[in-house]
C-alpha atoms as a PDB file:
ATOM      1  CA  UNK A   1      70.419  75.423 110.469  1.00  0.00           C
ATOM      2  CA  UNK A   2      69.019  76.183 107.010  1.00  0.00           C
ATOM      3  CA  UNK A   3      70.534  76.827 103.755  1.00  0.00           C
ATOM      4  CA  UNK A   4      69.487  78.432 100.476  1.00  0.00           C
ATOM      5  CA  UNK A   5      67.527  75.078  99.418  1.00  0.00           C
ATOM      6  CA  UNK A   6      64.060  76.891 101.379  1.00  0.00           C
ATOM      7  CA  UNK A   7      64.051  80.057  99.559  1.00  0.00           C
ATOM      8  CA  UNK A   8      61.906  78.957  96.622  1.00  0.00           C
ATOM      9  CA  UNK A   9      63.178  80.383  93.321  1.00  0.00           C
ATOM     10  CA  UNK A  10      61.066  83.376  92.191  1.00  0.00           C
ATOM     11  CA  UNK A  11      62.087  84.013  88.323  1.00  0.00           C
ATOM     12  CA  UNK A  12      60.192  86.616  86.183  1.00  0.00           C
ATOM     13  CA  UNK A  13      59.290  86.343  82.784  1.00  0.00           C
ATOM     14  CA  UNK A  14      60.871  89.265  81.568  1.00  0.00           C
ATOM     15  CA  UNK A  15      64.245  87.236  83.240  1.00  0.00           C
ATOM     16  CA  UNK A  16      63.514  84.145  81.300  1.00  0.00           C
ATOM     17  CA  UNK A  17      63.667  86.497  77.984  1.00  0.00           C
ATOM     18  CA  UNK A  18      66.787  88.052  78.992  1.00  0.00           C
ATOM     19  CA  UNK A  19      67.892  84.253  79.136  1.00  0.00           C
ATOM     20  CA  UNK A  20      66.476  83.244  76.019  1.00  0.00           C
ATOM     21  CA  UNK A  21      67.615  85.548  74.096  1.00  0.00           C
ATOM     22  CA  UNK A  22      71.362  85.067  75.337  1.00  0.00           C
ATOM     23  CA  UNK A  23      70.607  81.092  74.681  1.00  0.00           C
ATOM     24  CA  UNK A  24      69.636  82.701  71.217  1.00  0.00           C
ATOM     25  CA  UNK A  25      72.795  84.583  70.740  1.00  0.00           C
ATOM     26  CA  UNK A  26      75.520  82.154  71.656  1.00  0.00           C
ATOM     27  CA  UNK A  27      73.604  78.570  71.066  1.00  0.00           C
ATOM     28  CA  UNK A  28      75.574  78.270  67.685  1.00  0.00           C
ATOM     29  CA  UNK A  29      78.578  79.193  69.082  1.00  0.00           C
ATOM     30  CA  UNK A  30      81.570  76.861  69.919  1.00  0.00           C
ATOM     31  CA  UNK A  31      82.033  77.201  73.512  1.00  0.00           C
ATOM     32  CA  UNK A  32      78.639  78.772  74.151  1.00  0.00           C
ATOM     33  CA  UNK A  33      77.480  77.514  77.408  1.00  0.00           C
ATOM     34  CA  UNK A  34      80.133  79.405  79.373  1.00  0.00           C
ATOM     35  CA  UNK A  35      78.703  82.998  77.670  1.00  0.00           C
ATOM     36  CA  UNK A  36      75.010  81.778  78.812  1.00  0.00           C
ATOM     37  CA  UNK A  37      75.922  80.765  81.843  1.00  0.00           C
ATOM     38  CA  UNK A  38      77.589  83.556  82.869  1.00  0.00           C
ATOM     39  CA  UNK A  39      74.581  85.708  80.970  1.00  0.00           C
ATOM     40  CA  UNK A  40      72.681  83.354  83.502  1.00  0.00           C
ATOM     41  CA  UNK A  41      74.332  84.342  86.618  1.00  0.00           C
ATOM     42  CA  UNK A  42      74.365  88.346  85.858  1.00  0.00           C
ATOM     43  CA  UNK A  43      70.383  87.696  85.021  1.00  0.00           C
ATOM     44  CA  UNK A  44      69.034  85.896  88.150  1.00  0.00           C
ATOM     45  CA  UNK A  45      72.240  86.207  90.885  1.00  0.00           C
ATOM     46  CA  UNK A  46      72.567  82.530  90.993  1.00  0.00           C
ATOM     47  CA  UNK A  47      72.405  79.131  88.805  1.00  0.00           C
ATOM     48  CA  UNK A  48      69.250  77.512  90.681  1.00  0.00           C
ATOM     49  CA  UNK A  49      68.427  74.093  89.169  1.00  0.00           C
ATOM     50  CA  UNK A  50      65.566  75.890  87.413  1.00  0.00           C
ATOM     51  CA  UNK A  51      67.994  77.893  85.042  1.00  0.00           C
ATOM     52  CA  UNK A  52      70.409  74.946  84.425  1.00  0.00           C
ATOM     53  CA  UNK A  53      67.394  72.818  82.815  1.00  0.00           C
ATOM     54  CA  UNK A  54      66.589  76.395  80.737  1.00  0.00           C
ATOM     55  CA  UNK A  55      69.838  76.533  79.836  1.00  0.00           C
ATOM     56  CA  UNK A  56      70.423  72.843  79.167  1.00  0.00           C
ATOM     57  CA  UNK A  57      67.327  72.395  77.401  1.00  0.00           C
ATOM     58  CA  UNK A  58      68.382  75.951  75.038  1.00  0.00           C
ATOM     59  CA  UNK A  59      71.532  74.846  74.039  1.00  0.00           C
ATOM     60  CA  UNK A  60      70.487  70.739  74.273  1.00  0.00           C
ATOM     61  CA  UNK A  61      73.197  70.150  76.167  1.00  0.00           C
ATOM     62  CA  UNK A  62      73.384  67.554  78.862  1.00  0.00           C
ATOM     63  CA  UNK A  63      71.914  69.018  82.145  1.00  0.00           C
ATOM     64  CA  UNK A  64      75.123  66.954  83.576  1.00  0.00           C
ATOM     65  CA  UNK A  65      77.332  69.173  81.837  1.00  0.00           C
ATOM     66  CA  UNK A  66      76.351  72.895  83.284  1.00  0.00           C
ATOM     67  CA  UNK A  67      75.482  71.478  86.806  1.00  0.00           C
ATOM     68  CA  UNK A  68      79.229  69.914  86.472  1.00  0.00           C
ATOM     69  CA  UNK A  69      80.537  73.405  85.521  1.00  0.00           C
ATOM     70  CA  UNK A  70      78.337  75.704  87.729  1.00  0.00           C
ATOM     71  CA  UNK A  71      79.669  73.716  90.396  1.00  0.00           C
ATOM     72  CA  UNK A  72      83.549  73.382  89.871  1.00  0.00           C
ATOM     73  CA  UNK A  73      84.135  77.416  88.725  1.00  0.00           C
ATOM     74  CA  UNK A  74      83.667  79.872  91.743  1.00  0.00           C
ATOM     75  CA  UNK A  75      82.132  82.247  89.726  1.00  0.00           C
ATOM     76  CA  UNK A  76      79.134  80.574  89.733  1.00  0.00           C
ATOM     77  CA  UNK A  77      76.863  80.413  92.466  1.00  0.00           C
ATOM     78  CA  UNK A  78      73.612  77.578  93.039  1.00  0.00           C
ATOM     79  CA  UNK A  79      72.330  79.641  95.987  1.00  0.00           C
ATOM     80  CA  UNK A  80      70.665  83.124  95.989  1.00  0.00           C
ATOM     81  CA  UNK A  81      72.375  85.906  97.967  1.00  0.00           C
ATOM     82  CA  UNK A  82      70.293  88.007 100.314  1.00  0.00           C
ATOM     83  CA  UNK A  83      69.456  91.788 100.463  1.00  0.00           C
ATOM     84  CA  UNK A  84      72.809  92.070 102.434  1.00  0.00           C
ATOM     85  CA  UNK A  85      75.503  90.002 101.431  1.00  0.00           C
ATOM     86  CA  UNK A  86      77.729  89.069 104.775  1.00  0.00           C
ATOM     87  CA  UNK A  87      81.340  88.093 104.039  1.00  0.00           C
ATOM     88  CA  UNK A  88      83.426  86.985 106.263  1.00  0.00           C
ATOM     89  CA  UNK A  89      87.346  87.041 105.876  1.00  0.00           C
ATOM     90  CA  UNK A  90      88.884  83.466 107.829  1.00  0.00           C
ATOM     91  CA  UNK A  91      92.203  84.536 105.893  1.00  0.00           C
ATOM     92  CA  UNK A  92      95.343  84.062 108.271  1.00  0.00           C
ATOM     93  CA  UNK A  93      95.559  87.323 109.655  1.00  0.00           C
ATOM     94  CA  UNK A  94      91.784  87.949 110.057  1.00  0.00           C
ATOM     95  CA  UNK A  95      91.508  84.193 111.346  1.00  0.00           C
ATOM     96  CA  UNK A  96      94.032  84.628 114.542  1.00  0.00           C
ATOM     97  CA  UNK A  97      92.446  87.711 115.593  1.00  0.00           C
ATOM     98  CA  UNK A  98      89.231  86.204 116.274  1.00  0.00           C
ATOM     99  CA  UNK A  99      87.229  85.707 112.605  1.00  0.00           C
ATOM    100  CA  UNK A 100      85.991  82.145 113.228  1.00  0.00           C
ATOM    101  CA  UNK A 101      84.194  83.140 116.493  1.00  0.00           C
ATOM    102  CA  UNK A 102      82.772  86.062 114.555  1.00  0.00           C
ATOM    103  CA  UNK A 103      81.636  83.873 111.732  1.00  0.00           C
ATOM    104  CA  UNK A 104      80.686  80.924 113.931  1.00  0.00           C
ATOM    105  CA  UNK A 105      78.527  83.781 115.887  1.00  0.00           C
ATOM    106  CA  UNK A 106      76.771  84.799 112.461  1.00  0.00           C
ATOM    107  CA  UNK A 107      76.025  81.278 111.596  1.00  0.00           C
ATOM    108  CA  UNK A 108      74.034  80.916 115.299  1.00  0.00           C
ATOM    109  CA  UNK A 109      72.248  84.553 115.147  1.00  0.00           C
ATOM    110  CA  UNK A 110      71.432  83.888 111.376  1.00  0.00           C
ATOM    111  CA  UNK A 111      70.535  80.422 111.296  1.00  0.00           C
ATOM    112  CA  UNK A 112      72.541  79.785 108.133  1.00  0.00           C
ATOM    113  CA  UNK A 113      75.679  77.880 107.364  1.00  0.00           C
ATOM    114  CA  UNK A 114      78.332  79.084 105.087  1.00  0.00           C
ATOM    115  CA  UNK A 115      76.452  79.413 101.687  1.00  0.00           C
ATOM    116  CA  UNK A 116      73.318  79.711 103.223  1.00  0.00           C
ATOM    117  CA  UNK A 117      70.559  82.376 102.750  1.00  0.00           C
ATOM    118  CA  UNK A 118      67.644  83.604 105.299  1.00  0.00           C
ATOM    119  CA  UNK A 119      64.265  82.391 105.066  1.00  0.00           C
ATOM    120  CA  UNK A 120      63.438  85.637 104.240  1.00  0.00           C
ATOM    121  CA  UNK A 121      66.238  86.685 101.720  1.00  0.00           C
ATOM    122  CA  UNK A 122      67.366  89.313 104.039  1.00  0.00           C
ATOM    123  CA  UNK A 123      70.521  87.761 104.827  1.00  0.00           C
ATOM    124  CA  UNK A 124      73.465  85.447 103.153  1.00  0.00           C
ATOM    125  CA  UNK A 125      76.840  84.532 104.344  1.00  0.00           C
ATOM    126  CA  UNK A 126      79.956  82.995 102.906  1.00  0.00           C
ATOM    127  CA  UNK A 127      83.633  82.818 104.567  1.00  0.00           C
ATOM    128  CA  UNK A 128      86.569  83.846 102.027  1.00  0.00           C
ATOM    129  CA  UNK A 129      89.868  83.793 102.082  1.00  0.00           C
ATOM    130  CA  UNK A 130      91.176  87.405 102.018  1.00  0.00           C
ATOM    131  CA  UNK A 131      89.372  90.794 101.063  1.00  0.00           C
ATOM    132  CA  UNK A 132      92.972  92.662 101.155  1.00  0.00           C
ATOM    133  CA  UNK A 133      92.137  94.649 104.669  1.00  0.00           C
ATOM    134  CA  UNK A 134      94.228  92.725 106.915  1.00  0.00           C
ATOM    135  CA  UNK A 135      95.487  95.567 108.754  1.00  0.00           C
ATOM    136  CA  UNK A 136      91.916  96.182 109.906  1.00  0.00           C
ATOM    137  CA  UNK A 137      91.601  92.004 111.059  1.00  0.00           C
ATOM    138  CA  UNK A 138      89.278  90.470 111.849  1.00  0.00           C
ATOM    139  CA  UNK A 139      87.043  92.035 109.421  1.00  0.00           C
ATOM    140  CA  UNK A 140      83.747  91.137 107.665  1.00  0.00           C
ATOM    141  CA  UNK A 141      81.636  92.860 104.901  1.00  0.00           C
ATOM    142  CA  UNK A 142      78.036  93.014 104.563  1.00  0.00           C
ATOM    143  CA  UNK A 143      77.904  94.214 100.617  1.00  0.00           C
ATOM    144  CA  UNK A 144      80.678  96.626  99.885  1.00  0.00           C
ATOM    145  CA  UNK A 145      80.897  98.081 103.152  1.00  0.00           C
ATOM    146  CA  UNK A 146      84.023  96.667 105.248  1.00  0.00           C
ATOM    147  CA  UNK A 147      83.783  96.421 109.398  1.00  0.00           C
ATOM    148  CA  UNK A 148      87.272  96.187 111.251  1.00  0.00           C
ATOM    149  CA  UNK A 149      88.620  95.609 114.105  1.00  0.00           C
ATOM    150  CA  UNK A 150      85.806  93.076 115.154  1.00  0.00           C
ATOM    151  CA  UNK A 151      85.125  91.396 118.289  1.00  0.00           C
ATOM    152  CA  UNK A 152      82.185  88.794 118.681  1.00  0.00           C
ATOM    153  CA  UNK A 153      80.289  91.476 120.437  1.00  0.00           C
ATOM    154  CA  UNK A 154      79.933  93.346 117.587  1.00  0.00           C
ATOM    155  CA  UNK A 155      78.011  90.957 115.572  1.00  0.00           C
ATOM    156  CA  UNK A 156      74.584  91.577 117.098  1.00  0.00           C
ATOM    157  CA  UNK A 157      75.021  95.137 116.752  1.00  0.00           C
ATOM    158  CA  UNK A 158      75.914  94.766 112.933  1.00  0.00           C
ATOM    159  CA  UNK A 159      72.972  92.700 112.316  1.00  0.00           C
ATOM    160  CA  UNK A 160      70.623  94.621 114.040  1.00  0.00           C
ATOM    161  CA  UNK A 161      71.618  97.876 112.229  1.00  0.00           C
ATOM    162  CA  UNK A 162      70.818  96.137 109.033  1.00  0.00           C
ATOM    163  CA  UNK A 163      67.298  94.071 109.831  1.00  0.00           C
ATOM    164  CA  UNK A 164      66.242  97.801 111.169  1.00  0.00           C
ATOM    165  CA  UNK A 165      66.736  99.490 107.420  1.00  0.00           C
ATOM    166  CA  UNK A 166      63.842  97.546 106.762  1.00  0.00           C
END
């Protein structure tokens, strides 16, 4: 199985001004590298190593420091999301009606762990803990649209419909 490590990170320039110029705006600041990272994340999607030396360098901050934050707050994310954002609820409800054979089934037709991304940036997937629909367990999301009722049959089907709006 891969993970997000093999899709290389593909930053613009006009990104990296968006960043510098939030560096620019908070790096006086007390507390700044919690605005810029968070500027960061709503830039690029993610924190890839790439951005944490930008942002280290900007605010000459140890490179320690926002790898040790982008990695304890959940916010914060070191791995791109795909085109279609899979979620999968392994809350307690979702979880005894089936969702870890569902999720275990996305891993294998995917080819991703939890956190991972596709190749191709198609695809990501992460288990959570509830999306508040647990009358409608076991149930997944792929962006903000919410499947129900879910049986491990009804993976393939999900994915399909998605790779064919391509």
């Amino acid at each position: 199985m891969s993970n997000c490590s093999c899709v290389p990170f593909k930053g613009t320039k006009e990104q990296q001004k968006k960043l510098e110029a939030a560096i620019e705006k908070y790096k006086d600041q007390s507390g700044a590298l919690m605005p810029v990272m968070q500027a960061a994340q709503d830039i690029y999607g993610y924190l890839p190593i790439e951005v944490q030396k930008m942002i280290a360098s900007g605010l000459n901050v140890p490179l320690e420091q926002v790898y040790g934050i982008s990695t304890f707050y959940a916010q914060f994310s070191l791995s791109p999301k795909g085109k279609y954002a899979i979620s999968v609820c392994l809350g307690t409800a979702c979880y005894v009606k089936g969702s870890g054979k569902i999720f275990e089934r996305l891993k294998t037709v995917l080819g991703i762990d939890d956190g991972g991304c596709t190749p191709d940036g198609k695809f990501s997937l992460e288990s959570c803990r509830c999306i508040g629909a647990c009358g409608l367990a076991p149930v997944l999301t792929v962006n903000e649209e919410v499947y129900g009722r879910l049986t491990v049959d009804d993976v393939d089907k999900i994915i399909e419909k998605y790779k064919a709006l391509d």
